[in-house]
C-alpha atoms as a PDB file:
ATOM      1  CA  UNK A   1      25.151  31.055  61.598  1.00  0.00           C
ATOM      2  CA  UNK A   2      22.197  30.327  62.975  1.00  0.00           C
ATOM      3  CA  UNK A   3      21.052  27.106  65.326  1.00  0.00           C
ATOM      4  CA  UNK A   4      21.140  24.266  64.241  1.00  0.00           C
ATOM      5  CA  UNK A   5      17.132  23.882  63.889  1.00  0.00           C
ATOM      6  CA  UNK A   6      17.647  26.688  61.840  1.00  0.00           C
ATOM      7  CA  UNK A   7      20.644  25.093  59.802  1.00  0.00           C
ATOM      8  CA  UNK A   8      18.132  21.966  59.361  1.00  0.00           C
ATOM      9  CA  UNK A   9      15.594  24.815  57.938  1.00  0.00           C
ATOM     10  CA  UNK A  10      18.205  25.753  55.377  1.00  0.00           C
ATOM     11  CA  UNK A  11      19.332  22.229  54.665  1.00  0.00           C
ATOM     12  CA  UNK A  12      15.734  21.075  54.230  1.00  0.00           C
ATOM     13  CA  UNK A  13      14.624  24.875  51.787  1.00  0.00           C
ATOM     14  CA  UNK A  14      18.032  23.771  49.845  1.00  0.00           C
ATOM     15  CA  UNK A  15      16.398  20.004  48.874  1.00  0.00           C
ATOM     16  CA  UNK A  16      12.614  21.425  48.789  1.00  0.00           C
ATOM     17  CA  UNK A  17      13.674  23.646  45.686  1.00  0.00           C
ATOM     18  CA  UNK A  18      15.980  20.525  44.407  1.00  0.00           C
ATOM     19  CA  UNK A  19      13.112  18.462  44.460  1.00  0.00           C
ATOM     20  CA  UNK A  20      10.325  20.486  42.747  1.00  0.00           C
ATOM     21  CA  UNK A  21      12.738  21.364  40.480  1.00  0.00           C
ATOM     22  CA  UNK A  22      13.871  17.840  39.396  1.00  0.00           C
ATOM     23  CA  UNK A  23      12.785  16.318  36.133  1.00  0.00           C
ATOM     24  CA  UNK A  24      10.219  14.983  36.845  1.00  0.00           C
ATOM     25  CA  UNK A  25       8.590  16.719  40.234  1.00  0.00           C
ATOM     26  CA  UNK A  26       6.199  18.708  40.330  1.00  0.00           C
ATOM     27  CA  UNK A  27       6.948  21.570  38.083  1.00  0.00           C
ATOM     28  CA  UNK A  28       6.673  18.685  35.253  1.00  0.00           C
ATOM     29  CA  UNK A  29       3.198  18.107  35.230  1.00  0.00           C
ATOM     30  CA  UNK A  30       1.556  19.041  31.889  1.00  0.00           C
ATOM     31  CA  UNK A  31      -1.314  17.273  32.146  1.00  0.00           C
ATOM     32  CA  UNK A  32      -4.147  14.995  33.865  1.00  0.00           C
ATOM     33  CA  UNK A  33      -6.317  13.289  31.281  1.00  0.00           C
ATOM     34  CA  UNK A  34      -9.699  11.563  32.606  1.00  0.00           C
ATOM     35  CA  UNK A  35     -10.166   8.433  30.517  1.00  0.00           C
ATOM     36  CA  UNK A  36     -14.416   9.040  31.551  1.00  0.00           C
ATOM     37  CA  UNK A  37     -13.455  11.468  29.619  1.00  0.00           C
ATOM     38  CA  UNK A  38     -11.989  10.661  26.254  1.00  0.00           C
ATOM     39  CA  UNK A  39     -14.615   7.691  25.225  1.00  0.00           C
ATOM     40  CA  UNK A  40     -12.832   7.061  22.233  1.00  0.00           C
ATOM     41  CA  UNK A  41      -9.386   5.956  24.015  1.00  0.00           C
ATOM     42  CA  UNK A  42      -7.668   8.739  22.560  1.00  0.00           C
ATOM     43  CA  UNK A  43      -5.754  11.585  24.158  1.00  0.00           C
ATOM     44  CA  UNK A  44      -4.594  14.840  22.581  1.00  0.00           C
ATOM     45  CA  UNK A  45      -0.279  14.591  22.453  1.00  0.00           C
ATOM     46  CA  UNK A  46      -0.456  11.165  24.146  1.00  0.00           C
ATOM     47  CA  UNK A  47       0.391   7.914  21.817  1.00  0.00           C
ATOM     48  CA  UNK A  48      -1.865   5.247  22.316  1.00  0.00           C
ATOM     49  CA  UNK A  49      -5.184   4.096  22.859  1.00  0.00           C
ATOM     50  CA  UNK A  50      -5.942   4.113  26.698  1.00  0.00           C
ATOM     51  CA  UNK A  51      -9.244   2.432  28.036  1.00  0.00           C
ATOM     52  CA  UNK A  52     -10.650   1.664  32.198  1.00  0.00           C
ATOM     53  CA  UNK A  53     -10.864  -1.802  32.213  1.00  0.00           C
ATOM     54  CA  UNK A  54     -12.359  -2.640  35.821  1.00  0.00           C
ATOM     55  CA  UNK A  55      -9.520  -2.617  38.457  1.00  0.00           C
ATOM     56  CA  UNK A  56      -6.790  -1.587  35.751  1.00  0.00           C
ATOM     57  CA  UNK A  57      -6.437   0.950  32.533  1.00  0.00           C
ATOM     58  CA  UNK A  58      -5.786  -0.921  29.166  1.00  0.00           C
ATOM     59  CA  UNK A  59      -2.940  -0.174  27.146  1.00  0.00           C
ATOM     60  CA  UNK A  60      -2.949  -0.484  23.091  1.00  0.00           C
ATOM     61  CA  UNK A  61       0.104   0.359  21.066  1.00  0.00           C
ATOM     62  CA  UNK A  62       1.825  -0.328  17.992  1.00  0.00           C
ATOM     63  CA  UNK A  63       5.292   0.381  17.122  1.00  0.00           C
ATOM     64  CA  UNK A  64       4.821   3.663  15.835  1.00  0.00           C
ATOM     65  CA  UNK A  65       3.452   5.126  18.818  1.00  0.00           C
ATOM     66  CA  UNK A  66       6.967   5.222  20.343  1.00  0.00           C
ATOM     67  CA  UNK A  67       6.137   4.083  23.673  1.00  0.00           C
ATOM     68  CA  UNK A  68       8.516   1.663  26.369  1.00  0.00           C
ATOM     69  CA  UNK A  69       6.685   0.248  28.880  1.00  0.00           C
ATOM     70  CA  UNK A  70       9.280  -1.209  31.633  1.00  0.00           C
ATOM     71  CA  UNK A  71      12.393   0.555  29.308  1.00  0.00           C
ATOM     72  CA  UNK A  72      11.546  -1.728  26.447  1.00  0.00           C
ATOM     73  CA  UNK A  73       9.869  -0.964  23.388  1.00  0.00           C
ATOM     74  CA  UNK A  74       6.443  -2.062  23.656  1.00  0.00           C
ATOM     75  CA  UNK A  75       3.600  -2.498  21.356  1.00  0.00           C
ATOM     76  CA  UNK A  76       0.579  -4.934  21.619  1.00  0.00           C
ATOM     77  CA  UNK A  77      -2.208  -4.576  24.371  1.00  0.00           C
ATOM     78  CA  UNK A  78      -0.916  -4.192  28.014  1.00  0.00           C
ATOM     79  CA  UNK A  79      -3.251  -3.806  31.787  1.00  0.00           C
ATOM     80  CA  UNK A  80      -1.730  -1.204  34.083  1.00  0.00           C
ATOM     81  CA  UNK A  81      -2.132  -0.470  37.604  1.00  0.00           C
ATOM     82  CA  UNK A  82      -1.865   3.041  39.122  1.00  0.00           C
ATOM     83  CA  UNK A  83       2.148   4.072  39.210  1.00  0.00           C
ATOM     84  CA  UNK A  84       3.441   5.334  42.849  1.00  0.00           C
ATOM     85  CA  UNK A  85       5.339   8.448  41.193  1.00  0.00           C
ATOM     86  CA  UNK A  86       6.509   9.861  37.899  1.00  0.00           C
ATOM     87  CA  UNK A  87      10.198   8.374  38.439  1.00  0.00           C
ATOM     88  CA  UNK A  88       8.547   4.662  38.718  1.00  0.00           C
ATOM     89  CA  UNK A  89       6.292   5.098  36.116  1.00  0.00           C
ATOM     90  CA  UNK A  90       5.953   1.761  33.548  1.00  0.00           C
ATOM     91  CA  UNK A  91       5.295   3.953  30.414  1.00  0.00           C
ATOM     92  CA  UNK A  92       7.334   6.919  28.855  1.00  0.00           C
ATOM     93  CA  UNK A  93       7.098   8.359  25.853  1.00  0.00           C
ATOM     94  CA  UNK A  94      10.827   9.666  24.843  1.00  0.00           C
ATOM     95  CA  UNK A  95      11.788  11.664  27.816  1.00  0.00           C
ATOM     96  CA  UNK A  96       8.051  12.120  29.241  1.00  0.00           C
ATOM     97  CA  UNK A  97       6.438   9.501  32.135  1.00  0.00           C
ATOM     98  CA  UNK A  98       3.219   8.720  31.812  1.00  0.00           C
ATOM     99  CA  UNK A  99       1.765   8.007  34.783  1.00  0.00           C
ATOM    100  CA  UNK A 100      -1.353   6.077  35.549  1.00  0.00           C
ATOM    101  CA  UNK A 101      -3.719   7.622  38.332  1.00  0.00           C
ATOM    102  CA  UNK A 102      -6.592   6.318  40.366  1.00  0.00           C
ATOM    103  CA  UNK A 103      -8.704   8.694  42.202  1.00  0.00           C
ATOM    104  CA  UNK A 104     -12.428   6.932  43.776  1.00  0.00           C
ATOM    105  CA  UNK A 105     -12.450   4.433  41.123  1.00  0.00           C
ATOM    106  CA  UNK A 106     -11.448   6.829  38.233  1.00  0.00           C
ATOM    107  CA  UNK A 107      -8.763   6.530  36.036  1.00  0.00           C
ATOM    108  CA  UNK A 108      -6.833   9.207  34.322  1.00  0.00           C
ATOM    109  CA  UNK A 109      -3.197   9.592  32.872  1.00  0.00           C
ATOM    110  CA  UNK A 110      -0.909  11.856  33.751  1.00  0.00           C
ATOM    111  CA  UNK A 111       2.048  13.368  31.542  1.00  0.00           C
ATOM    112  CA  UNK A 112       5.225  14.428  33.215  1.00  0.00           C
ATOM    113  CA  UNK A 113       7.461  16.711  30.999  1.00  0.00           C
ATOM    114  CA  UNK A 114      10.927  17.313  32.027  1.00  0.00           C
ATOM    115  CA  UNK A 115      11.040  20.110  29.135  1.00  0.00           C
ATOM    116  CA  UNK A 116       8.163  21.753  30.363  1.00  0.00           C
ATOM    117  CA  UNK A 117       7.342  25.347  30.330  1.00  0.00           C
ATOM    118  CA  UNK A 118       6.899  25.823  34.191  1.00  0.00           C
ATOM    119  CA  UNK A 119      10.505  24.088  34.930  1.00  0.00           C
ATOM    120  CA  UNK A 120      12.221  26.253  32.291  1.00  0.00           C
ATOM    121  CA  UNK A 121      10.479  29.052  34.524  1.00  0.00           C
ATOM    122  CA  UNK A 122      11.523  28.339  38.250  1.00  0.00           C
ATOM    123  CA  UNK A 123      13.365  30.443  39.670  1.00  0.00           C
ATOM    124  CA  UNK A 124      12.658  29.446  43.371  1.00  0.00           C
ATOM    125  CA  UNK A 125      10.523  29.536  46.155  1.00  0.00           C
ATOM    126  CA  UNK A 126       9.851  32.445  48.315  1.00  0.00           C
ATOM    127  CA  UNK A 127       9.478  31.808  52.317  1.00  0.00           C
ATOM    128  CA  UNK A 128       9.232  33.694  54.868  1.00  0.00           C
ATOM    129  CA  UNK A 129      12.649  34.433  57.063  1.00  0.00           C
ATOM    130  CA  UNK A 130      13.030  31.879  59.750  1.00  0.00           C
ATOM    131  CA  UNK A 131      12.114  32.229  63.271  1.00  0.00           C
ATOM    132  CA  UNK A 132      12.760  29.918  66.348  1.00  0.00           C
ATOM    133  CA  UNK A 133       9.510  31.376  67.513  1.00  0.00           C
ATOM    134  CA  UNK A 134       7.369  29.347  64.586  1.00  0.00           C
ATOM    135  CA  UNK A 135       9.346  26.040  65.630  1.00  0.00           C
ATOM    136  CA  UNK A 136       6.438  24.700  68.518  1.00  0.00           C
ATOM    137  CA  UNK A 137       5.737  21.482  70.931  1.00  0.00           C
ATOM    138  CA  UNK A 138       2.357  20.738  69.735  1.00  0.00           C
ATOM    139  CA  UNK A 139       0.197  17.330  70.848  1.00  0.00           C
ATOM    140  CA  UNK A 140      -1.261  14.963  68.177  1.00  0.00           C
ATOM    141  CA  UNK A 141      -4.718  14.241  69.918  1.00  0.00           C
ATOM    142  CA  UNK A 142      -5.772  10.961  67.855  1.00  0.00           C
ATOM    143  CA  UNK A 143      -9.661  10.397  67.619  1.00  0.00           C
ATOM    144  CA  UNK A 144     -11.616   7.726  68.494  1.00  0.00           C
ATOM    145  CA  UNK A 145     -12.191   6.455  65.100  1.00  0.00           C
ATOM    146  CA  UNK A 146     -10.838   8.282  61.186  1.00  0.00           C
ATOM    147  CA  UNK A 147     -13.119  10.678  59.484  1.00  0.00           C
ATOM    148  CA  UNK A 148     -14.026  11.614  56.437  1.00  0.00           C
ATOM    149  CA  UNK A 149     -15.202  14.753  55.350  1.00  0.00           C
ATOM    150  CA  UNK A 150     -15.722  16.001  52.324  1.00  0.00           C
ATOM    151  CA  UNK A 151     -13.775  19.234  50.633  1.00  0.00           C
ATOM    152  CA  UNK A 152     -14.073  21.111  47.488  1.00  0.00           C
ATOM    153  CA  UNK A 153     -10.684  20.331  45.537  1.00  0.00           C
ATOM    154  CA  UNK A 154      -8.188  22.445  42.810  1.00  0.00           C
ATOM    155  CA  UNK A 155     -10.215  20.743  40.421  1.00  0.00           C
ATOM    156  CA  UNK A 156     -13.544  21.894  41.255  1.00  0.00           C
ATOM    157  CA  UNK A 157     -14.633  18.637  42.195  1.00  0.00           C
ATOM    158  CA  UNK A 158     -15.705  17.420  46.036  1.00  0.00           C
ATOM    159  CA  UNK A 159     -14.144  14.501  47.396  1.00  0.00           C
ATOM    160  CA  UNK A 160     -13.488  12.887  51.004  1.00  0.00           C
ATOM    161  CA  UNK A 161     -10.545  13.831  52.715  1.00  0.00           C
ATOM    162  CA  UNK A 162      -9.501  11.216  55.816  1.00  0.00           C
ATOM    163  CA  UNK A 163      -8.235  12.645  59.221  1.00  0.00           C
ATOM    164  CA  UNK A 164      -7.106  10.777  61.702  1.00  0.00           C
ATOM    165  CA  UNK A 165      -6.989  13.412  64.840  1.00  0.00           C
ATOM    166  CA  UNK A 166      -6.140  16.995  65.368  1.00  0.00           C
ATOM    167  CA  UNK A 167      -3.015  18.578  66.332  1.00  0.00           C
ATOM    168  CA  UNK A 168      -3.002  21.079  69.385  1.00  0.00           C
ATOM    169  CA  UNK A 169      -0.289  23.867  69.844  1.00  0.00           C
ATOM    170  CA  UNK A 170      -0.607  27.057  71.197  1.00  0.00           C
ATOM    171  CA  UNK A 171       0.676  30.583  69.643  1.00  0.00           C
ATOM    172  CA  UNK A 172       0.664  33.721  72.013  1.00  0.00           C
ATOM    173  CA  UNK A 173      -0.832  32.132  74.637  1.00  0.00           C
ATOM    174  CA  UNK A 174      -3.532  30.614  72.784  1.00  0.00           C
ATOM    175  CA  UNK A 175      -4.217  26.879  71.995  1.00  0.00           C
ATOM    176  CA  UNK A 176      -5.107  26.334  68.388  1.00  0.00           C
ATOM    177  CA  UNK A 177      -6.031  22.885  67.031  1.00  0.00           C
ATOM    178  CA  UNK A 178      -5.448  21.474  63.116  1.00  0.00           C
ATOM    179  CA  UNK A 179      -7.561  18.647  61.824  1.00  0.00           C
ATOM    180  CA  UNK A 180      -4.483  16.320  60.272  1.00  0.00           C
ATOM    181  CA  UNK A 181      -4.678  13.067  58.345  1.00  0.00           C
ATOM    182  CA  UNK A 182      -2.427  10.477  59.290  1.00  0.00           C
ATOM    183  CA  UNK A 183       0.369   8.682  56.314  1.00  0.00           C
ATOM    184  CA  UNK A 184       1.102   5.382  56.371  1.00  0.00           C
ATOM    185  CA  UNK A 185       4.011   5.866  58.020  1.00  0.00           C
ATOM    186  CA  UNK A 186       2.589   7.901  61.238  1.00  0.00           C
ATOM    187  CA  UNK A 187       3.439  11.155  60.472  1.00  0.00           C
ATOM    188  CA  UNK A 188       1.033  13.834  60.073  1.00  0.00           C
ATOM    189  CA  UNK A 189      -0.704  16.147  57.391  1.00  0.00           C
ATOM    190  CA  UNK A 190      -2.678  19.092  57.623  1.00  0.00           C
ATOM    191  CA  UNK A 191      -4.035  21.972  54.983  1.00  0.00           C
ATOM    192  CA  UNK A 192      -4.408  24.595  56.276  1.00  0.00           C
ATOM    193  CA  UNK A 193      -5.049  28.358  55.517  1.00  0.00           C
ATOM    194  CA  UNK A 194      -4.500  31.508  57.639  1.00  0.00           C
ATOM    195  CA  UNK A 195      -4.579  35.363  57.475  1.00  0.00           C
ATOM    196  CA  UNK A 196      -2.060  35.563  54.737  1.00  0.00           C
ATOM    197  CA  UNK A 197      -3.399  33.280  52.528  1.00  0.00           C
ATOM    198  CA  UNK A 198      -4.211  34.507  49.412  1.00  0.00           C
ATOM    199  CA  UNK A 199      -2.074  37.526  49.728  1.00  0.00           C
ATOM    200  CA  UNK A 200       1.093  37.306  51.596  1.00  0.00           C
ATOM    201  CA  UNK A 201       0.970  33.631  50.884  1.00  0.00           C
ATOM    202  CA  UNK A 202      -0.621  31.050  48.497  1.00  0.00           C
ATOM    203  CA  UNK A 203      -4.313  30.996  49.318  1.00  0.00           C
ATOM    204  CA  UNK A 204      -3.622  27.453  51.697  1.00  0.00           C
ATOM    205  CA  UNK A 205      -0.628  25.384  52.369  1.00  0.00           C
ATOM    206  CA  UNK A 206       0.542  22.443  53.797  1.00  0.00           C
ATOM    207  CA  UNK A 207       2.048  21.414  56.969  1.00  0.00           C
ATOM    208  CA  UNK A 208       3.560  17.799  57.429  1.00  0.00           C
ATOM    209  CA  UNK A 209       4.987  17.497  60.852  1.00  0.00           C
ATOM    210  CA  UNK A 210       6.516  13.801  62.246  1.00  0.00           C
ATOM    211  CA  UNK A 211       5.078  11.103  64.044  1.00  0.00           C
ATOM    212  CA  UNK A 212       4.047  11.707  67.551  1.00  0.00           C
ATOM    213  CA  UNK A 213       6.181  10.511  70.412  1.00  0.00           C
ATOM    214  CA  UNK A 214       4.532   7.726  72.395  1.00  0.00           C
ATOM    215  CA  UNK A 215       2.522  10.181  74.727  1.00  0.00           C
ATOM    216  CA  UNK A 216       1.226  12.332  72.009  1.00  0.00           C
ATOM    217  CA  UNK A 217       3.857  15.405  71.476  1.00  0.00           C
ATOM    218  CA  UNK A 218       5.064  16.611  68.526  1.00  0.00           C
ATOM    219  CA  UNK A 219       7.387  19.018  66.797  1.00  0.00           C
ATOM    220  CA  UNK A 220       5.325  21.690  64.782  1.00  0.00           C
ATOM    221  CA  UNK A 221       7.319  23.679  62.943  1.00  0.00           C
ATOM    222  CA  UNK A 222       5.535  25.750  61.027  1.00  0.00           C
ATOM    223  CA  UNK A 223       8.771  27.422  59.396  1.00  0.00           C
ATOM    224  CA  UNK A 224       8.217  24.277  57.338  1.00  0.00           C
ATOM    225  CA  UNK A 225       4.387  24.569  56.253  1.00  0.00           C
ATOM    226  CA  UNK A 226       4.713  24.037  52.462  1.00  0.00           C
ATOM    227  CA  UNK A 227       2.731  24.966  49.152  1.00  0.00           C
ATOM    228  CA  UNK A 228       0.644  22.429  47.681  1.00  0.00           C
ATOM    229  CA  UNK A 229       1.695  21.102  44.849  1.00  0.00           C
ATOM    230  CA  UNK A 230      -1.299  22.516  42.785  1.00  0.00           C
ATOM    231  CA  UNK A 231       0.808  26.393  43.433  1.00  0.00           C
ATOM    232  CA  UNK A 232       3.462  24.360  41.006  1.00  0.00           C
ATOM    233  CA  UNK A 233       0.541  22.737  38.433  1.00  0.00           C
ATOM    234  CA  UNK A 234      -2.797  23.439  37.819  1.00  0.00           C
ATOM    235  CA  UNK A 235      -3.451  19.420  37.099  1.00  0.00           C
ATOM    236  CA  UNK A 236      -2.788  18.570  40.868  1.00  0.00           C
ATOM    237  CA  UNK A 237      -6.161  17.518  42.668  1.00  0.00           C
ATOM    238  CA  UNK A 238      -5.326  19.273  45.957  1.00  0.00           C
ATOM    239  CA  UNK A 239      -7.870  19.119  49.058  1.00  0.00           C
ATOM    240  CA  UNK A 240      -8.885  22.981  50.290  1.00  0.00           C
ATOM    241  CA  UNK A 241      -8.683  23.371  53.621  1.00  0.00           C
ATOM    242  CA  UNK A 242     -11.163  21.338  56.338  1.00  0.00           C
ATOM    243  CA  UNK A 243     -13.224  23.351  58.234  1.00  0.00           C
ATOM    244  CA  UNK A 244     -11.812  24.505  61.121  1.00  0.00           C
ATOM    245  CA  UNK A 245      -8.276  24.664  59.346  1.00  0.00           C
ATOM    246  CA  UNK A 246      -8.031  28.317  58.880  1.00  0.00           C
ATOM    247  CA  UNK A 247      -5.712  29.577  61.024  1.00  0.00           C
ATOM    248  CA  UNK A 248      -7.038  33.099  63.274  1.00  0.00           C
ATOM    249  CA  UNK A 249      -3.663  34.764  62.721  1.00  0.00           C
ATOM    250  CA  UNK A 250      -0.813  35.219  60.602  1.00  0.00           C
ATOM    251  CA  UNK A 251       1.313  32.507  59.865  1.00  0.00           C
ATOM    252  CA  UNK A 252       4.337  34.449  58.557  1.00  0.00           C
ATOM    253  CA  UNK A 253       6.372  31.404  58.162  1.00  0.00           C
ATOM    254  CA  UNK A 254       7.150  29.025  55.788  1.00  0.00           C
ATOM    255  CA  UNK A 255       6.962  28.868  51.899  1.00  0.00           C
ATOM    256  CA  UNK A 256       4.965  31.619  50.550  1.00  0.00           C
ATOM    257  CA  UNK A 257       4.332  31.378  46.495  1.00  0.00           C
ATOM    258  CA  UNK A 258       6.541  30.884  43.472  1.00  0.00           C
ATOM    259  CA  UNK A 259       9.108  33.627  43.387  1.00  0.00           C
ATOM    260  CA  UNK A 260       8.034  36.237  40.803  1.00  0.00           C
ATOM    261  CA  UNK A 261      10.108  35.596  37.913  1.00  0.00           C
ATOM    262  CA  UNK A 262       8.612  32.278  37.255  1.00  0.00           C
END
């Protein structure tokens, strides 16, 4: 049966796949639609007129458009700040959220689909098989003040990624070290690549491990390391790697790509 870290594992690859799969996770995303980049207010499949307006986007709608903003039917001229996540989402359009971003002052919209194409497709996630080996004591070494640097995204585009320290752990003997950002909340984030990526594996992944203990050690379990959720949408703006963040070896644990019948 396994131990119970490894029962966790199972329990946690068992709500993973629940998750992307859900009507509205990743797998729904059709579509991210810069307002820069429709002038006019108008975007293809998307009822509406949508407009920046300073420190919110500007919503204009009549009844036909078939929009509820807050569950109600809506229509007349409304400001919107950006939404936390598809499910809390003020606008829909039937079953679809439409979901107001904000990325370094720009404003797009983003349509979540529960019919979509890709969630009609999933048939799962492959990982790697679990190994007690992967699960590691690493130390969270915090630094003196958060950087920025900047990394080429999905999208093409460069922006600044924050990090807040690097994690240390050490694999046959050898210490390696992952730049990480730091959530609200004080766990940890890293992308990272290694000598799969890109063929055994997704070309990078992610790894969120908890927050550190008071004197700086943490669990790294790298049977947990994650795809991004751009390997589920092309829309999704994910940050590449930092440098430094490519693993020497290979990190045959974890989730690996999209099963092949999707």
């Amino acid at each position: 049966m396994g131990t119970e870290a490894e029962k966790d594992w199972r329990t946690w690859r068992e709500l993973r796949e629940r998750t992307v799969s859900g009507p509205y996770g990743p797998l729904a995303l059709t579509g991210t639609h810069w307002l820069a980049d429709h002038p006019d207010g108008r975007i293809e499949d998307v009822p509406g007129h949508w407009a920046e307006a300073g420190e919110a986007v500007r919503l204009t709608a009549g009844t036909g458009d078939g929009l509820t903003l807050d569950g109600a039917p809506f229509s007349g001229e409304a400001r919107l700040g950006p939404d936390s996540a598809p499910e809390a989402a003020r606008v829909a359009h039937g079953g679809r959220r439409l979901v107001v971003l904000r990325r370094e002052d720009r404003w797009a919209v983003r349509v979540f689909d529960p019919e979509s194409a890709a969630l009609r497709a999933f048939t799962g996630i492959d990982a790697f098989p679990y190994a007690e080996e992967w699960r590691l004591t690493g130390r969270f070494r915090p630094y003196e003040q958060r950087r920025t640097v900047p990394v080429l995204n999905a999208d093409g585009r460069e922006r600044g990624l924050g990090l807040g320290g690097e994690l240390a752990f050490t694999v046959a003997g050898e210490e390696h070290t992952l730049q990480v950002a730091v959530e609200a909340d004080g766990s940890l984030w890293a992308v990272l690549a290694d000598a799969t990526s890109g063929t055994d594996s997704y070309r990078f992944r992610f790894l969120r491990p908890p927050a550190p203990a008071a004197d700086g050690t943490v669990t790294v379990d790298l049977n947990r390391t994650l795809l991004p959720p751009c390997a589920f949408a092309d829309q999704f703006l994910c940050p590449f790697p930092p440098p430094g963040n490519t693993l020497p070896f290979a990190l045959r644990a974890g989730e690996r790509q999209l099963s092949a019948g999707h």
